[in-house]
Protein backbone atom coordinates (compact mmCIF):
# COMPACT_ATOMS: atom_id res chain seq x y z
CA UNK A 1 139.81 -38.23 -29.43
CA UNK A 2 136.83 -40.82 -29.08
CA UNK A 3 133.32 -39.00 -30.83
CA UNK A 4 129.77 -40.13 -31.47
CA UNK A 5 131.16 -41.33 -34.61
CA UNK A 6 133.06 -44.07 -33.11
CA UNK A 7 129.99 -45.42 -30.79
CA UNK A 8 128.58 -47.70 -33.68
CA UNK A 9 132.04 -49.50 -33.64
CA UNK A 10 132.40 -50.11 -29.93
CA UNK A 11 130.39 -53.67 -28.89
CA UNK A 12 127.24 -53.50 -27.12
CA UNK A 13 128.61 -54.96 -24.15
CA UNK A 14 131.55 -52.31 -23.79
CA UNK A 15 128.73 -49.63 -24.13
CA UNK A 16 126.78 -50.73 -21.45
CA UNK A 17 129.83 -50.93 -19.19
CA UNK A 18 130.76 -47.55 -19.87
CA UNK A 19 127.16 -46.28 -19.03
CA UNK A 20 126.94 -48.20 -15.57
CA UNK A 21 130.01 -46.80 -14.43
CA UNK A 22 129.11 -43.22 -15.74
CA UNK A 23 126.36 -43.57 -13.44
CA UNK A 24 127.77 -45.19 -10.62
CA UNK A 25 130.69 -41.95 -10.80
CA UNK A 26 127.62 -39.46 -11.16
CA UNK A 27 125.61 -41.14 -8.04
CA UNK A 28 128.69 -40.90 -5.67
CA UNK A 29 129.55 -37.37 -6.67
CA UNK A 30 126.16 -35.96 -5.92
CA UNK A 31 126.05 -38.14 -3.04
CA UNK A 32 128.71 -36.01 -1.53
CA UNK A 33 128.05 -32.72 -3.22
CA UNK A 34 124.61 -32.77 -1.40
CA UNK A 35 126.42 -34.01 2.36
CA UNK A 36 128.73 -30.91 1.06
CA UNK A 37 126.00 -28.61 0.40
CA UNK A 38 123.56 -30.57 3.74
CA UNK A 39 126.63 -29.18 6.10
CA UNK A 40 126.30 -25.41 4.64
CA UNK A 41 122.46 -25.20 4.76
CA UNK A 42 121.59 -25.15 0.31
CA UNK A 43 118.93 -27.55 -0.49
CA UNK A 44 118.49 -25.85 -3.76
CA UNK A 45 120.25 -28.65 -6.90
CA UNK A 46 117.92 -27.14 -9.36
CA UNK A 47 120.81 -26.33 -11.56
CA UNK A 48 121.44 -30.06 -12.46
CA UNK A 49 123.21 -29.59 -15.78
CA UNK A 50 127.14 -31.01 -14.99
CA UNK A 51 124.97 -34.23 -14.47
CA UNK A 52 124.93 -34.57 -18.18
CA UNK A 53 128.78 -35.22 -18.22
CA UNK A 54 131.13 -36.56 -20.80
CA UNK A 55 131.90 -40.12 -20.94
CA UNK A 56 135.76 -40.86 -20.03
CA UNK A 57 137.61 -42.11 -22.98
CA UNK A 58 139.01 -45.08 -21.16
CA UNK A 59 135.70 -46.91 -20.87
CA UNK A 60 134.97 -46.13 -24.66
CA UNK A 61 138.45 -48.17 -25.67
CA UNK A 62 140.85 -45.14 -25.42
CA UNK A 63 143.72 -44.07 -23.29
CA UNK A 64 143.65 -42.08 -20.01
CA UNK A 65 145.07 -38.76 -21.64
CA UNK A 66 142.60 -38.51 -24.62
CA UNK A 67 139.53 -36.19 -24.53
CA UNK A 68 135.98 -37.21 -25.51
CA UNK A 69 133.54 -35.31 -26.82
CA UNK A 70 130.51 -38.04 -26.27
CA UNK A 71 127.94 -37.39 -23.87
CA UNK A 72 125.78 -40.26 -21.55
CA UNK A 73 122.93 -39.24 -23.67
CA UNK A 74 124.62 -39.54 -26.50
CA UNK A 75 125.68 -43.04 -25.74
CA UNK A 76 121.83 -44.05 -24.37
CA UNK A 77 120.87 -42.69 -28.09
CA UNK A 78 123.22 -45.24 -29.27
CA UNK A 79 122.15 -47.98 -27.27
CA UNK A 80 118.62 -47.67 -27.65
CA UNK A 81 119.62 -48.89 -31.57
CA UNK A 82 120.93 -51.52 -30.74
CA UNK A 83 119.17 -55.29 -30.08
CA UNK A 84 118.83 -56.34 -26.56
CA UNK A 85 122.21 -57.91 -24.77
CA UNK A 86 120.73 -60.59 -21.90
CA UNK A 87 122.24 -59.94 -18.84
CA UNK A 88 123.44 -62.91 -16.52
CA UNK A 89 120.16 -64.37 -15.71
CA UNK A 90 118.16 -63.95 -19.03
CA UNK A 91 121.20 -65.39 -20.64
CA UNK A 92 121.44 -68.62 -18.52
CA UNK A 93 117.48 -69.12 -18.89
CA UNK A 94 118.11 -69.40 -22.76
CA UNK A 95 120.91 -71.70 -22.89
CA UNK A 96 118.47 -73.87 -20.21
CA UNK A 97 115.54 -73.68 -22.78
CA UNK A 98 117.70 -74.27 -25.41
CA UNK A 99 119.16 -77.37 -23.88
CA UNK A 100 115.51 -78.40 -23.01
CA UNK A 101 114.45 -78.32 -26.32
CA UNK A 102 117.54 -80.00 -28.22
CA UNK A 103 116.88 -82.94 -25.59
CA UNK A 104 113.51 -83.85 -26.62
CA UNK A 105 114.42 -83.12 -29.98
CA UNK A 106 116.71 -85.95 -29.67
CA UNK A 107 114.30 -88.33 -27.87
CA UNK A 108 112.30 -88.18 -30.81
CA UNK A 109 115.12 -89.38 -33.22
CA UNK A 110 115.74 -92.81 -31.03
């Protein structure tokens, strides 16, 4: 069983996986719940609470068959402690400036 005691251990990176596609699975199901509901005539989704859903143990490291008890805002919680991961483009903009500066450090050695 995967708990909010086993979040600090996961990486950052795994984490953030696990939230996108949390949200991605929560986006398509009310996408269809409200063509569901559009088709019987309620427009009322006031009662929004399955939205907070548990986090599938698979994307926290675990198997298929075991049970989680951690929520999605129990894994923002955990995320908002940790430093900042650069995505793709951030990342690739520091290795550039980093690669910039290690070049005219070197011109200045010759």
């Amino acid at each position: 069983m995967k708990t909010v005691a086993d979040l600090p251990r996961l990486h950052t990176r795994q984490l953030l996986r696990a939230l996108r596609t949390v949200r991605a699975q929560q986006h398509n199901m009310l996408r269809i719940l409200k063509e569901v509901l559009a088709a019987r005539n309620i427009t009322d989704l006031s009662d929004a609470s399955w939205l907070e859903s548990m986090v599938p143990a698979y994307l926290l490291g675990g198997t298929y068959e075991e049970h989680t008890t951690v929520t999605v805002g129990q894994l923002k919680d955990e995320l908002s402690r940790r430093p900042h991961v650069p995505n793709k483009r951030e990342g690739r903009r520091l290795r550039q400036k980093a690669a910039l500066m290690g070049r005219a450090r070197g011109k200045k050695d010759r």
